[in-house]
PDB file of N, CA and C in Angstrom:
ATOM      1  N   UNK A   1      27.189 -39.257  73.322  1.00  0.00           N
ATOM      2  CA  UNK A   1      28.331 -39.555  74.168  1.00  0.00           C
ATOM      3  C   UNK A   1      27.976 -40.587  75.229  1.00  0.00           C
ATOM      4  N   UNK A   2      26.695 -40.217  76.002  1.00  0.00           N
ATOM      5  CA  UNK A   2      26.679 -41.506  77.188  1.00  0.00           C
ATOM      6  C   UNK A   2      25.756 -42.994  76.194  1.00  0.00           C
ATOM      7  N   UNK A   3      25.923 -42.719  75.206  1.00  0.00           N
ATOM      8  CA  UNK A   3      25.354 -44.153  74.605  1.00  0.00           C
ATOM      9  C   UNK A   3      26.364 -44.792  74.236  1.00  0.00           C
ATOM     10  N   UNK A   4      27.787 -44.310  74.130  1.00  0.00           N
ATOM     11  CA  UNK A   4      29.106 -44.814  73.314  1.00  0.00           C
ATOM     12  C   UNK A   4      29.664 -44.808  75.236  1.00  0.00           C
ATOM     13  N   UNK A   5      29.289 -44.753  76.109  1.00  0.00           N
ATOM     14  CA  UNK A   5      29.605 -44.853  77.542  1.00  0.00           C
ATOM     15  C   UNK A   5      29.403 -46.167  77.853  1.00  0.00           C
ATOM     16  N   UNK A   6      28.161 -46.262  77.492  1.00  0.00           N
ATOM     17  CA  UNK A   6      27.191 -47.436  78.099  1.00  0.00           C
ATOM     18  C   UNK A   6      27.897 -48.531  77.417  1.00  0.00           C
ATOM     19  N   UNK A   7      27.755 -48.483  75.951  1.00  0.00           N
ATOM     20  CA  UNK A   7      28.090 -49.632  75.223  1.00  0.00           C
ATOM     21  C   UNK A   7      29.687 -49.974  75.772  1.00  0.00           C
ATOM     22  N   UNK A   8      30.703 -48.631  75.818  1.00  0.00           N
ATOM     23  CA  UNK A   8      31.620 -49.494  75.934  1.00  0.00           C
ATOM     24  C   UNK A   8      31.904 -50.148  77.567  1.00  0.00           C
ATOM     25  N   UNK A   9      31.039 -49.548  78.426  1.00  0.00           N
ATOM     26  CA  UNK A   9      30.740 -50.297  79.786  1.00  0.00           C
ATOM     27  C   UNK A   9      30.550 -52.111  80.000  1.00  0.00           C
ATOM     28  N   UNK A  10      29.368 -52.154  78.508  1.00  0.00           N
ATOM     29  CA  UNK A  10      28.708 -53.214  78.405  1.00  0.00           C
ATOM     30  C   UNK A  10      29.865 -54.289  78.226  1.00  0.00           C
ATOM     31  N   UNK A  11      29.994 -53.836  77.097  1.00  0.00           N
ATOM     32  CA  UNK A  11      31.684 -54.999  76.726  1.00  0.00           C
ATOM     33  C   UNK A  11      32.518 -54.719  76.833  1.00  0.00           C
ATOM     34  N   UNK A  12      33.224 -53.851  78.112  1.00  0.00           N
ATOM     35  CA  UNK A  12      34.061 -54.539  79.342  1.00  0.00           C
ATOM     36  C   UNK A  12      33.637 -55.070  80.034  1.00  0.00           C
ATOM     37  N   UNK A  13      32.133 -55.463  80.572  1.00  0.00           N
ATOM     38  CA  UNK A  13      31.731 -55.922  81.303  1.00  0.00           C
ATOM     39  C   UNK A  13      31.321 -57.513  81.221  1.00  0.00           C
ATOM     40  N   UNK A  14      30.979 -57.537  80.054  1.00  0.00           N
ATOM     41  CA  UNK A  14      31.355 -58.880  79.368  1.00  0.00           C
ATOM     42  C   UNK A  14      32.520 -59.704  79.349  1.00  0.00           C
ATOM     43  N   UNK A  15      33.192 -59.156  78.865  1.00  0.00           N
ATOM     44  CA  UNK A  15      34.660 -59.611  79.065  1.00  0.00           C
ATOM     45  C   UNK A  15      35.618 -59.282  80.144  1.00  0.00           C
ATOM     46  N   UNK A  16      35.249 -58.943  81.161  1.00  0.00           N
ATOM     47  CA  UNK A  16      35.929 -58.887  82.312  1.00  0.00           C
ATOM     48  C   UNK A  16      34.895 -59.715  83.363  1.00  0.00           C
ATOM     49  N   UNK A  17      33.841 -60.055  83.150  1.00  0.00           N
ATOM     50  CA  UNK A  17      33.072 -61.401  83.714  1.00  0.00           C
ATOM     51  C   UNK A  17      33.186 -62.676  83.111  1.00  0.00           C
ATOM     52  N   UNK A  18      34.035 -62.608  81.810  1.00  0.00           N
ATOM     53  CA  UNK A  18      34.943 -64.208  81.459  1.00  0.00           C
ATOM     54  C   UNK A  18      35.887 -64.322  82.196  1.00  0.00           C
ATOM     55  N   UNK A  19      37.037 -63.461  82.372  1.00  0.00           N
ATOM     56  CA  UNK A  19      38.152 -62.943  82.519  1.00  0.00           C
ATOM     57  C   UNK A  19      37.886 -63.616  84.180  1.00  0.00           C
ATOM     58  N   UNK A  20      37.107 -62.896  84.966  1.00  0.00           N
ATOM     59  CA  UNK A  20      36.481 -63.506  86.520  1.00  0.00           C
ATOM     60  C   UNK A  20      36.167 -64.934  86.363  1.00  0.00           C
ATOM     61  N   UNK A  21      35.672 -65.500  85.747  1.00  0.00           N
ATOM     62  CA  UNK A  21      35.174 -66.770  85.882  1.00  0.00           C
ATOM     63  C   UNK A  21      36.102 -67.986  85.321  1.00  0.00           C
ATOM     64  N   UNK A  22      36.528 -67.342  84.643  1.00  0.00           N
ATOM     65  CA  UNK A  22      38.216 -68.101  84.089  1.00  0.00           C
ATOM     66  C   UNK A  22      38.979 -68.837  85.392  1.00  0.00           C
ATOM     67  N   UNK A  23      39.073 -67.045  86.345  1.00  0.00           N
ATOM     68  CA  UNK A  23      39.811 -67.450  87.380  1.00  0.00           C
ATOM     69  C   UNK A  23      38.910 -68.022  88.209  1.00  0.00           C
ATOM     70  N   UNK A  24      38.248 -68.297  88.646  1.00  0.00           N
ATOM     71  CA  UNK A  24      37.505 -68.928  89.583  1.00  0.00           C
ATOM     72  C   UNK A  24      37.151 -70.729  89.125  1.00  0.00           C
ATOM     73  N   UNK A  25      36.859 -70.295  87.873  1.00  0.00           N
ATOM     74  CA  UNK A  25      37.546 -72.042  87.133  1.00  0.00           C
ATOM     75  C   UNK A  25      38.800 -72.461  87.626  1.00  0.00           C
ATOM     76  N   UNK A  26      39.804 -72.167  87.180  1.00  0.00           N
ATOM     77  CA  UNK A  26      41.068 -72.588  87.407  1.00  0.00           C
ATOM     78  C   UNK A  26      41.159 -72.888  88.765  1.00  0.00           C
ATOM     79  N   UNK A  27      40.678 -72.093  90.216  1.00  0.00           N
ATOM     80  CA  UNK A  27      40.802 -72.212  91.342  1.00  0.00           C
ATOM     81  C   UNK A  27      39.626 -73.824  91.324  1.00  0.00           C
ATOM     82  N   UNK A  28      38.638 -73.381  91.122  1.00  0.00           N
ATOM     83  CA  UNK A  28      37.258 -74.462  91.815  1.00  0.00           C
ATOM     84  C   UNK A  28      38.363 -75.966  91.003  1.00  0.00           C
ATOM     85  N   UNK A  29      38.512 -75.687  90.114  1.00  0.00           N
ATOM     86  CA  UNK A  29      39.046 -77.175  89.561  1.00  0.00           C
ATOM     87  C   UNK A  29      40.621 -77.928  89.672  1.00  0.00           C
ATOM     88  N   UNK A  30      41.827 -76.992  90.340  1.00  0.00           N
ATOM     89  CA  UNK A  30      42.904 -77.092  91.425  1.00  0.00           C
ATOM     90  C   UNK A  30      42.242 -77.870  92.542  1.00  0.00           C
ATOM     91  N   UNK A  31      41.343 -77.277  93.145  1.00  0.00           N
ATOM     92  CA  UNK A  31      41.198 -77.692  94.739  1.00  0.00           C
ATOM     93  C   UNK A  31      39.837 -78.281  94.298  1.00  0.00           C
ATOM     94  N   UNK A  32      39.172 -78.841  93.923  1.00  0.00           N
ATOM     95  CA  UNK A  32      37.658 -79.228  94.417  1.00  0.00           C
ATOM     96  C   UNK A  32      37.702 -80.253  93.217  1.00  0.00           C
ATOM     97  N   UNK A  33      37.101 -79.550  92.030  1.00  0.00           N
ATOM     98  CA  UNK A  33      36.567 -80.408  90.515  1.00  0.00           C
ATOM     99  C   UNK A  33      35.471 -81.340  91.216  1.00  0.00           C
ATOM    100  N   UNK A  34      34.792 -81.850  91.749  1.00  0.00           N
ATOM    101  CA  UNK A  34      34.018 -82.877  92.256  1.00  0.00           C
ATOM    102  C   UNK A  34      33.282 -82.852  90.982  1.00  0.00           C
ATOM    103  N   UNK A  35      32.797 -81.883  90.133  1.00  0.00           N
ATOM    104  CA  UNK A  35      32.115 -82.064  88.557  1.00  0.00           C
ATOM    105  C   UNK A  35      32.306 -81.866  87.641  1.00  0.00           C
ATOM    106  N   UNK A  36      31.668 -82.409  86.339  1.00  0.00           N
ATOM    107  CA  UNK A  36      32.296 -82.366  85.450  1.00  0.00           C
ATOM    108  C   UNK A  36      32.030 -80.740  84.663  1.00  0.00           C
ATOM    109  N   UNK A  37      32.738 -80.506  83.848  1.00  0.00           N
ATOM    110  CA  UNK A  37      32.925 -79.382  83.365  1.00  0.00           C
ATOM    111  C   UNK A  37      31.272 -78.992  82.602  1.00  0.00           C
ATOM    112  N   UNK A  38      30.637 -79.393  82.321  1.00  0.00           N
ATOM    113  CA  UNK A  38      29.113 -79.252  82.139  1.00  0.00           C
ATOM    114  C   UNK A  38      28.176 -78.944  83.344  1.00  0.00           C
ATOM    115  N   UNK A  39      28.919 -79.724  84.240  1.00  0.00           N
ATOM    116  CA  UNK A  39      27.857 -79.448  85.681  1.00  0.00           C
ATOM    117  C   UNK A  39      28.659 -78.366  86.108  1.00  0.00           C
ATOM    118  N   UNK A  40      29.590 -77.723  86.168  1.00  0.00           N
ATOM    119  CA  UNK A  40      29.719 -76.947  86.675  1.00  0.00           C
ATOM    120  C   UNK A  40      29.530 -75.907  86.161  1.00  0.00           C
ATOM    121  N   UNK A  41      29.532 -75.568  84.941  1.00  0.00           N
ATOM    122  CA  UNK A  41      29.037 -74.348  84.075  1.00  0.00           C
ATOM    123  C   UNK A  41      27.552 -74.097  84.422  1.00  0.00           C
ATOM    124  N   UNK A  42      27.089 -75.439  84.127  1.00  0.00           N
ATOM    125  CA  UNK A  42      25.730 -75.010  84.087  1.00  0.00           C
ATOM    126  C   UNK A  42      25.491 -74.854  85.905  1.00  0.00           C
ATOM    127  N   UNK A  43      25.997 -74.879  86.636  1.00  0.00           N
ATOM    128  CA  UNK A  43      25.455 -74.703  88.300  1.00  0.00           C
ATOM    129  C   UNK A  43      25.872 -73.010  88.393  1.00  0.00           C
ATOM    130  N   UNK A  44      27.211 -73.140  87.768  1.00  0.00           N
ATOM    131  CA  UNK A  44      27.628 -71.434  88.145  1.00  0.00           C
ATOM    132  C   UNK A  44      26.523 -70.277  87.152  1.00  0.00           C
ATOM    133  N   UNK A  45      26.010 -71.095  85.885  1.00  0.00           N
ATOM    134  CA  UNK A  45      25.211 -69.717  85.197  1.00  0.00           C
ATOM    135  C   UNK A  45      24.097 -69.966  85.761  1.00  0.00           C
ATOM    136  N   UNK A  46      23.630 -71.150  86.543  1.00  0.00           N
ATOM    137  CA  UNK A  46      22.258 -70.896  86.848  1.00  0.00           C
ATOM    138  C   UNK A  46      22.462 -69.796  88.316  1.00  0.00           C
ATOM    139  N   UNK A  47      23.409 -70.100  89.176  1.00  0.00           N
ATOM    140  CA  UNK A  47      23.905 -69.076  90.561  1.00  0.00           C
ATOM    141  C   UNK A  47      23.414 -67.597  89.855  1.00  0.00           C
ATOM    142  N   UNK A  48      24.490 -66.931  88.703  1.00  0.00           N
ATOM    143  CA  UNK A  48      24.340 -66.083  88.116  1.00  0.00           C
ATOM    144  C   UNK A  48      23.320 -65.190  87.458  1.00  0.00           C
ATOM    145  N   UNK A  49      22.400 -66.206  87.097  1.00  0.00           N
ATOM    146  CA  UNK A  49      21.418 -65.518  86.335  1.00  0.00           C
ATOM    147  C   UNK A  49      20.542 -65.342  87.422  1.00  0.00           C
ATOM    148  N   UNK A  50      20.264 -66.386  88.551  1.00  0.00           N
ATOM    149  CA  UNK A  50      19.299 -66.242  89.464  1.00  0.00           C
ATOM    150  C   UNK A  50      19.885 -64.670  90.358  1.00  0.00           C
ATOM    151  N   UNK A  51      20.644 -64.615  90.473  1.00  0.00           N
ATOM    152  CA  UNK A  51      21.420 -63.587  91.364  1.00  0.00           C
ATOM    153  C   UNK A  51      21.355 -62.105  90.711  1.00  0.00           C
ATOM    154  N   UNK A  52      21.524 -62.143  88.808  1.00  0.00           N
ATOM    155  CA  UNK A  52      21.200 -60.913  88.490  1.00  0.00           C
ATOM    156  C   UNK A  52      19.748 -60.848  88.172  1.00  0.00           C
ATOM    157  N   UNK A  53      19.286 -62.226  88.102  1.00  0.00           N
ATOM    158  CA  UNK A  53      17.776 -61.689  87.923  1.00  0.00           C
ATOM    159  C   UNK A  53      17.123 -61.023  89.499  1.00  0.00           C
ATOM    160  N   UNK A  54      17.053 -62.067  90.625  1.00  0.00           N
ATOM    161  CA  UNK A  54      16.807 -61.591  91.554  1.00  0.00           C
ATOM    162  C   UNK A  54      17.324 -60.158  92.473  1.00  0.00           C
ATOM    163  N   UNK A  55      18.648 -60.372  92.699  1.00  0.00           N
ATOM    164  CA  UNK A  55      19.624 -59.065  93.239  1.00  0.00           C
ATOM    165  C   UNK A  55      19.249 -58.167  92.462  1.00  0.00           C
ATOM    166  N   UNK A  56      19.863 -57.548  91.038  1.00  0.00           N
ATOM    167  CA  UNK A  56      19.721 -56.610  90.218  1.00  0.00           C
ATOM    168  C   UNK A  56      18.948 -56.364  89.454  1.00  0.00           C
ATOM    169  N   UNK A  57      18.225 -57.287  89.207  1.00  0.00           N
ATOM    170  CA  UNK A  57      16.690 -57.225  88.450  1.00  0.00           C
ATOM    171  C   UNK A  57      15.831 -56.809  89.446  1.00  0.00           C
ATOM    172  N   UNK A  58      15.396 -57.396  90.174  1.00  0.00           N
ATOM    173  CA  UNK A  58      14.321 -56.877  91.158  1.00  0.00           C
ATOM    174  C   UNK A  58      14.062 -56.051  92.252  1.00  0.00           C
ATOM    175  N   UNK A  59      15.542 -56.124  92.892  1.00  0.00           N
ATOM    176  CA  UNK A  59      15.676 -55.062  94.115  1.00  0.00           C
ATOM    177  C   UNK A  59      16.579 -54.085  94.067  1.00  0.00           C
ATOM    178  N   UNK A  60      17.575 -54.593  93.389  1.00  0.00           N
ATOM    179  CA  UNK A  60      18.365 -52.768  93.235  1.00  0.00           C
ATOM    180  C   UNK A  60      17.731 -52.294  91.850  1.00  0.00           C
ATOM    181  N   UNK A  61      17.676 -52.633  90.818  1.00  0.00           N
ATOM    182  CA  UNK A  61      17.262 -52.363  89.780  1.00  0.00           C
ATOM    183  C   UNK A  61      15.057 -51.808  89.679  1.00  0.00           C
ATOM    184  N   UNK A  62      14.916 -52.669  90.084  1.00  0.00           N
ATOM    185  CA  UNK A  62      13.006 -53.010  89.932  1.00  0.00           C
ATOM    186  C   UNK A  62      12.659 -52.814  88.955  1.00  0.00           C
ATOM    187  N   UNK A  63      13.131 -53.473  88.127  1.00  0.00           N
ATOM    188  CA  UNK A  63      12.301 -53.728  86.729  1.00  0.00           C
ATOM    189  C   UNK A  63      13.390 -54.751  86.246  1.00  0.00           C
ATOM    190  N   UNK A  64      12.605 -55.134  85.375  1.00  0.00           N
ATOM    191  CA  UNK A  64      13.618 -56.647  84.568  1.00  0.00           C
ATOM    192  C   UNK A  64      13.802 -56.144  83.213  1.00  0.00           C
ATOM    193  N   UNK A  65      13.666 -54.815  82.616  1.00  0.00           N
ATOM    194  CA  UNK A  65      14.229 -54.234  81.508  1.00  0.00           C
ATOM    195  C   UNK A  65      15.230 -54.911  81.314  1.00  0.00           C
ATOM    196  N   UNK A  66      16.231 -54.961  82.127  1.00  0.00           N
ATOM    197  CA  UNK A  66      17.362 -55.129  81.776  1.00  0.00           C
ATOM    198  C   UNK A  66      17.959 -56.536  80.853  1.00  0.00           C
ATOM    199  N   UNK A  67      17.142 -57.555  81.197  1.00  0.00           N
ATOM    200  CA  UNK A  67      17.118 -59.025  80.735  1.00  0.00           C
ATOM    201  C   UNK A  67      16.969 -58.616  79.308  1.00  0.00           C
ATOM    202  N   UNK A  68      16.453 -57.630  78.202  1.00  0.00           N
ATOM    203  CA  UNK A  68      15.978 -58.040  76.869  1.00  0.00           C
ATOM    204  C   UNK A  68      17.471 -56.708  76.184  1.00  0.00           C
ATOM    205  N   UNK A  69      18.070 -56.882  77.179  1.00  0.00           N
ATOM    206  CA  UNK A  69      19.807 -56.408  76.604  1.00  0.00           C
ATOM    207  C   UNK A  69      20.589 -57.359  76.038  1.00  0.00           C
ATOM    208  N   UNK A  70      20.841 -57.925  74.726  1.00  0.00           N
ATOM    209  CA  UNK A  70      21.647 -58.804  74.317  1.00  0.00           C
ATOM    210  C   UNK A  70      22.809 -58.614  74.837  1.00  0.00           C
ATOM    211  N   UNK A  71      23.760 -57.398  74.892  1.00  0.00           N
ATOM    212  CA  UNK A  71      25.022 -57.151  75.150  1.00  0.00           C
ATOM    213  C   UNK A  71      24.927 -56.977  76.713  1.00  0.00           C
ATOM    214  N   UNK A  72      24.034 -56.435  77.118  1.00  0.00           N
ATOM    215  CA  UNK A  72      23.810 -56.284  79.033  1.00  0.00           C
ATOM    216  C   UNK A  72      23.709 -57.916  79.571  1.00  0.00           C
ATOM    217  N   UNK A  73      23.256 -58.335  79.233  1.00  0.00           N
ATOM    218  CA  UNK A  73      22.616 -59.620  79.638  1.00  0.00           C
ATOM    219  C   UNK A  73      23.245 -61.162  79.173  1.00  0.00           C
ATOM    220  N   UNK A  74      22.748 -61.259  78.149  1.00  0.00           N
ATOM    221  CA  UNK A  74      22.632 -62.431  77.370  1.00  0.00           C
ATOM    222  C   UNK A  74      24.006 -62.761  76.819  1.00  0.00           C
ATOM    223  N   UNK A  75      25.093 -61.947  76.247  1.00  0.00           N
ATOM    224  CA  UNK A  75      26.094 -62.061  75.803  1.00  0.00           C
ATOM    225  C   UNK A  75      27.548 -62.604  77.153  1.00  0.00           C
ATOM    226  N   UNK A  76      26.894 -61.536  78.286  1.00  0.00           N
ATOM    227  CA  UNK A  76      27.654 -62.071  79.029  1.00  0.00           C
ATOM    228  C   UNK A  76      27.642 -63.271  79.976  1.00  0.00           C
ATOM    229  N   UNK A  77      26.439 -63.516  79.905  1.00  0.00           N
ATOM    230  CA  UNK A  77      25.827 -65.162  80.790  1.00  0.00           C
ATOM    231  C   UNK A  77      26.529 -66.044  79.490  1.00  0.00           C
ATOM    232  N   UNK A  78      26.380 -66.332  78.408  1.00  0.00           N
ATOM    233  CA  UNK A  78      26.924 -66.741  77.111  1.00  0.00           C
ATOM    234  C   UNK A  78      28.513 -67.076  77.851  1.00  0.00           C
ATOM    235  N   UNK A  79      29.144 -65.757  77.498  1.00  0.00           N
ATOM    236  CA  UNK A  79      30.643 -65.873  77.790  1.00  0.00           C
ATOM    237  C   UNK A  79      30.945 -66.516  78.788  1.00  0.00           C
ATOM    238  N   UNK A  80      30.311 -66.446  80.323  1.00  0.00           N
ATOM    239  CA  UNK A  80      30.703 -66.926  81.331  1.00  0.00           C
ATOM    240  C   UNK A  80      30.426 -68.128  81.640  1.00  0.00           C
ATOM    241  N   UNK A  81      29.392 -68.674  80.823  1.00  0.00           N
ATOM    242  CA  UNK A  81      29.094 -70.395  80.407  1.00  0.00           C
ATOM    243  C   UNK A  81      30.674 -71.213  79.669  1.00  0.00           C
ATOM    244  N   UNK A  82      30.407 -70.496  79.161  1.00  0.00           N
ATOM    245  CA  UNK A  82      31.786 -70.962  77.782  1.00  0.00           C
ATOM    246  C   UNK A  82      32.525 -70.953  78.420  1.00  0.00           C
ATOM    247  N   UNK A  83      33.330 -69.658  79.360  1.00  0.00           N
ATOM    248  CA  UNK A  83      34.763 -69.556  80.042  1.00  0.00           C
ATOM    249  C   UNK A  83      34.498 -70.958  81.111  1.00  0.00           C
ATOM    250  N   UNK A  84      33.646 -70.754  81.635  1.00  0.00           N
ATOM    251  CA  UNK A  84      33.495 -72.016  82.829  1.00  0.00           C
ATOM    252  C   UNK A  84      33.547 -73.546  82.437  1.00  0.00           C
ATOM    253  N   UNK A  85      32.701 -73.549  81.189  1.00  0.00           N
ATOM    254  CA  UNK A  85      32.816 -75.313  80.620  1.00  0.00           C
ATOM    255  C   UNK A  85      34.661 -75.207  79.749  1.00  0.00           C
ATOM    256  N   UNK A  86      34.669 -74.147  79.337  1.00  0.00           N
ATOM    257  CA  UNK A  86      36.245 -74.590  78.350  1.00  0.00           C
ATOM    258  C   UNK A  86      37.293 -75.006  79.768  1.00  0.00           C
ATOM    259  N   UNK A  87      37.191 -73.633  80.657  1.00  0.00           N
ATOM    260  CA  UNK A  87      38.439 -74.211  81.237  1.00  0.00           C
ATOM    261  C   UNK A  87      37.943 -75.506  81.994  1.00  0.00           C
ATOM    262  N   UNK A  88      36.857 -75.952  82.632  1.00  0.00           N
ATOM    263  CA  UNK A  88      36.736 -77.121  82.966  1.00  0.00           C
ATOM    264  C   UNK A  88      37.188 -78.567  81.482  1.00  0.00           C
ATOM    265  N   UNK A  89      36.894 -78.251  80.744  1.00  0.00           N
ATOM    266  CA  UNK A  89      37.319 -79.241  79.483  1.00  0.00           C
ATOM    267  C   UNK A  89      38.939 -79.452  79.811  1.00  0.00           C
ATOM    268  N   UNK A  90      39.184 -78.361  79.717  1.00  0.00           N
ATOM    269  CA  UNK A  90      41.472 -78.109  80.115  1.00  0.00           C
ATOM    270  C   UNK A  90      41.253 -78.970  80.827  1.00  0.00           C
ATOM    271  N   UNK A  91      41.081 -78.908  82.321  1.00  0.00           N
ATOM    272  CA  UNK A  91      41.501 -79.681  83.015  1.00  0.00           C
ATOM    273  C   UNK A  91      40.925 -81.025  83.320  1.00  0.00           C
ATOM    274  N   UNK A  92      40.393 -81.973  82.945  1.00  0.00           N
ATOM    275  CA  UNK A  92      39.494 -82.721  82.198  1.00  0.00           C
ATOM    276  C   UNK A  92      40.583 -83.570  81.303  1.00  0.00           C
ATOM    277  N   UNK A  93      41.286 -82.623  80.321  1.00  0.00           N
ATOM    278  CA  UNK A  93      42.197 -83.340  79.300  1.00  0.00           C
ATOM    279  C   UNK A  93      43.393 -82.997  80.193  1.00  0.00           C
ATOM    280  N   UNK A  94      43.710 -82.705  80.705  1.00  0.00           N
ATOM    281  CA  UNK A  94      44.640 -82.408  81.434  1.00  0.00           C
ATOM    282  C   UNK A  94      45.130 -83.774  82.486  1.00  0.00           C
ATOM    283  N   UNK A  95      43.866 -83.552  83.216  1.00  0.00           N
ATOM    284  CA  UNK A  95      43.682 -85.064  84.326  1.00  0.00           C
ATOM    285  C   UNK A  95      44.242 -86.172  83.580  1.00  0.00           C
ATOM    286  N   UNK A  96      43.190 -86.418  82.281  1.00  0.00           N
ATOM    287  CA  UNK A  96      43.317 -87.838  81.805  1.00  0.00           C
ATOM    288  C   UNK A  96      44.369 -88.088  81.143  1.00  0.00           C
ATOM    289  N   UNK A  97      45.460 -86.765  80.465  1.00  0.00           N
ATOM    290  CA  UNK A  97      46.912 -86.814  80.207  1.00  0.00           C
ATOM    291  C   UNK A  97      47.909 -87.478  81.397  1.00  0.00           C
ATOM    292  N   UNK A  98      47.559 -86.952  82.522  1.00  0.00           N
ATOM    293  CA  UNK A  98      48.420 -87.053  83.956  1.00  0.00           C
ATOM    294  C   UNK A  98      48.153 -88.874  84.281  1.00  0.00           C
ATOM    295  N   UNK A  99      46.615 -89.022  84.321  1.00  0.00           N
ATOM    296  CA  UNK A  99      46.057 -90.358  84.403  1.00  0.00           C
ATOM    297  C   UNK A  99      47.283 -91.308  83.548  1.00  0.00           C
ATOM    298  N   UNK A 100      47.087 -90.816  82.320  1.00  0.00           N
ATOM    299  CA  UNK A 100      47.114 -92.236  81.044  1.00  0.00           C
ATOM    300  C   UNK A 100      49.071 -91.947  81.428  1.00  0.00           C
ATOM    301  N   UNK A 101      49.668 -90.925  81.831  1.00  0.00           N
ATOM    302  CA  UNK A 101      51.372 -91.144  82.171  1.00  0.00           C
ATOM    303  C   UNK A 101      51.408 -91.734  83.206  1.00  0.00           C
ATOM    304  N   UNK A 102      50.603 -91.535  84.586  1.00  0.00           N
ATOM    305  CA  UNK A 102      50.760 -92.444  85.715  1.00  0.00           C
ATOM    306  C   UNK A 102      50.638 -94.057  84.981  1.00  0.00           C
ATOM    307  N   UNK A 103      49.536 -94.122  84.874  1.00  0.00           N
ATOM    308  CA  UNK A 103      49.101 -95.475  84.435  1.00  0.00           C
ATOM    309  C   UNK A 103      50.637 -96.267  83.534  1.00  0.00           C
ATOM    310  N   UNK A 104      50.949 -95.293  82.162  1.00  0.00           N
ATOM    311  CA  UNK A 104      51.908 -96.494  81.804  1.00  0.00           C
ATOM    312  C   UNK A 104      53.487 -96.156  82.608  1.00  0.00           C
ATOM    313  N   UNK A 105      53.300 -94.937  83.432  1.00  0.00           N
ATOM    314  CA  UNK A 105      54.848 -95.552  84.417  1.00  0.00           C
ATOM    315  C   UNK A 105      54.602 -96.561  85.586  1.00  0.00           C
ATOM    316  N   UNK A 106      53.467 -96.602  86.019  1.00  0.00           N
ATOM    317  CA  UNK A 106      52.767 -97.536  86.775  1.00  0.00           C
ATOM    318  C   UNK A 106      53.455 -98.976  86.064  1.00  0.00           C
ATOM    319  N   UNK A 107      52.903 -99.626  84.876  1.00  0.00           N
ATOM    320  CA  UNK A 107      52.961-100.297  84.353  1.00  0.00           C
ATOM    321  C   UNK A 107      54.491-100.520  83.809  1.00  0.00           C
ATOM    322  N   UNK A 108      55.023-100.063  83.188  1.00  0.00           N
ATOM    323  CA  UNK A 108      56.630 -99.835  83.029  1.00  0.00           C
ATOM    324  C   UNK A 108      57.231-100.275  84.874  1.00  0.00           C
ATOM    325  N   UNK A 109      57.071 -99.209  85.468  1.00  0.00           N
ATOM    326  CA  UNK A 109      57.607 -99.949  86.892  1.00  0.00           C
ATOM    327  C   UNK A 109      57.648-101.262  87.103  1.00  0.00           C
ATOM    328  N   UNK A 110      56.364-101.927  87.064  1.00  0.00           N
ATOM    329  CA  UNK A 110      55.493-103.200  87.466  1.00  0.00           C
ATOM    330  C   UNK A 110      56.610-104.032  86.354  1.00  0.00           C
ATOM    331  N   UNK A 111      56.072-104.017  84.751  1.00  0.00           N
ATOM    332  CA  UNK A 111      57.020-104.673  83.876  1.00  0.00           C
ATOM    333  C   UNK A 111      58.308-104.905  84.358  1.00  0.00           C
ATOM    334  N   UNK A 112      59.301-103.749  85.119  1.00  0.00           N
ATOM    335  CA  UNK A 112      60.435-103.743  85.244  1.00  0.00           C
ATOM    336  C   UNK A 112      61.013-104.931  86.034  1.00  0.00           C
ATOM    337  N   UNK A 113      59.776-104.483  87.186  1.00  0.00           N
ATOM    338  CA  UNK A 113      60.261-105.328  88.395  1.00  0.00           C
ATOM    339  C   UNK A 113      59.963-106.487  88.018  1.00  0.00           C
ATOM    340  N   UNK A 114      59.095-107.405  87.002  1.00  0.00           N
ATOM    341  CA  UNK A 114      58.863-108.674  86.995  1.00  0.00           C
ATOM    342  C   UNK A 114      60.261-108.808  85.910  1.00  0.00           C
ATOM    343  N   UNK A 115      60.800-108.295  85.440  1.00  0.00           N
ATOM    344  CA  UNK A 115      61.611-108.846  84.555  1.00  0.00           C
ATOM    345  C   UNK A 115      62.946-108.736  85.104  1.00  0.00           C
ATOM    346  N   UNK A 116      63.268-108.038  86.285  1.00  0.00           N
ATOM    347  CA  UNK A 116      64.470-108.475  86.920  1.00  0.00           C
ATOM    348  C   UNK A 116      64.578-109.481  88.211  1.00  0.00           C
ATOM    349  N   UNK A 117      63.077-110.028  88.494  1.00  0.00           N
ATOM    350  CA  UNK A 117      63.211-111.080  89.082  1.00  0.00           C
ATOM    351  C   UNK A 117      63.418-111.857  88.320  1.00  0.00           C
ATOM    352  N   UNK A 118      62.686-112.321  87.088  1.00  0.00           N
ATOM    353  CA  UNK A 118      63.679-113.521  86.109  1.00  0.00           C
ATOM    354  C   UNK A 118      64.963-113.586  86.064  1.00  0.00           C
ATOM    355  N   UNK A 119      65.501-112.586  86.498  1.00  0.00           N
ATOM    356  CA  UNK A 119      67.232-113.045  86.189  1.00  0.00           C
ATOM    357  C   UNK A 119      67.754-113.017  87.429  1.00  0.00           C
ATOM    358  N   UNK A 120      67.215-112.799  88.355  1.00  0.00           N
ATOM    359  CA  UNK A 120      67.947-112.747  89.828  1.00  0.00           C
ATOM    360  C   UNK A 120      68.145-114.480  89.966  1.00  0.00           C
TER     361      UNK A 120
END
């Protein structure tokens, strides 16, 4: 019974630390984005891993058992890489959608106005 506890602890815990980082994507890249969706994955799993290695690995925990947990560990640093670079990718294609419509109403405007000074 507490081994069918644990496991199903594990992956909610997995997937409710995508689920977190999703949202914290969506926020960091609304208001900030200063990087690209690679740098920021990789800055937030390195925060992460240093934080459960150090915080929960060493001082609440004291032992680093815990690191050679595929599903404790490894699966969910995994997921929260992925959730962090995909939704950075969204908005990324997102930008350069918004970009490339400014740009040709930009241009359409500009066209407009030179072609009704010819007839004025």
């Amino acid at each position: 019974m507490s081994v069918m506890v644990i496991q199903t602890t594990l992956v909610v815990h997995a997937i409710g630390a995508s689920i977190i980082f999703i949202q914290i994507s969506l926020f960091y890249f609304t208001k900030f984005g200063y990087t690209s969706s690679l740098q920021t994955a990789i800055a937030f799993i390195a925060i992460v891993m240093l934080m459960d290695f150090f915080l929960v690995g060493l001082i609440i925990n004291r032992k680093s058992e815990k690191f050679g947990s595929l599903l404790g560990t490894w699966i969910p640093f995994g997921l929260i890489f992925l959730s962090k670079y995909l939704a950075g990718l969204a908005f990324e294609v997102q930008g350069m959608t918004m970009r490339l419509i400014q740009s040709n109403l930009n241009s359409y405007v500009i066209q407009h106005t030179l072609d009704s000074k010819f007839y004025l």
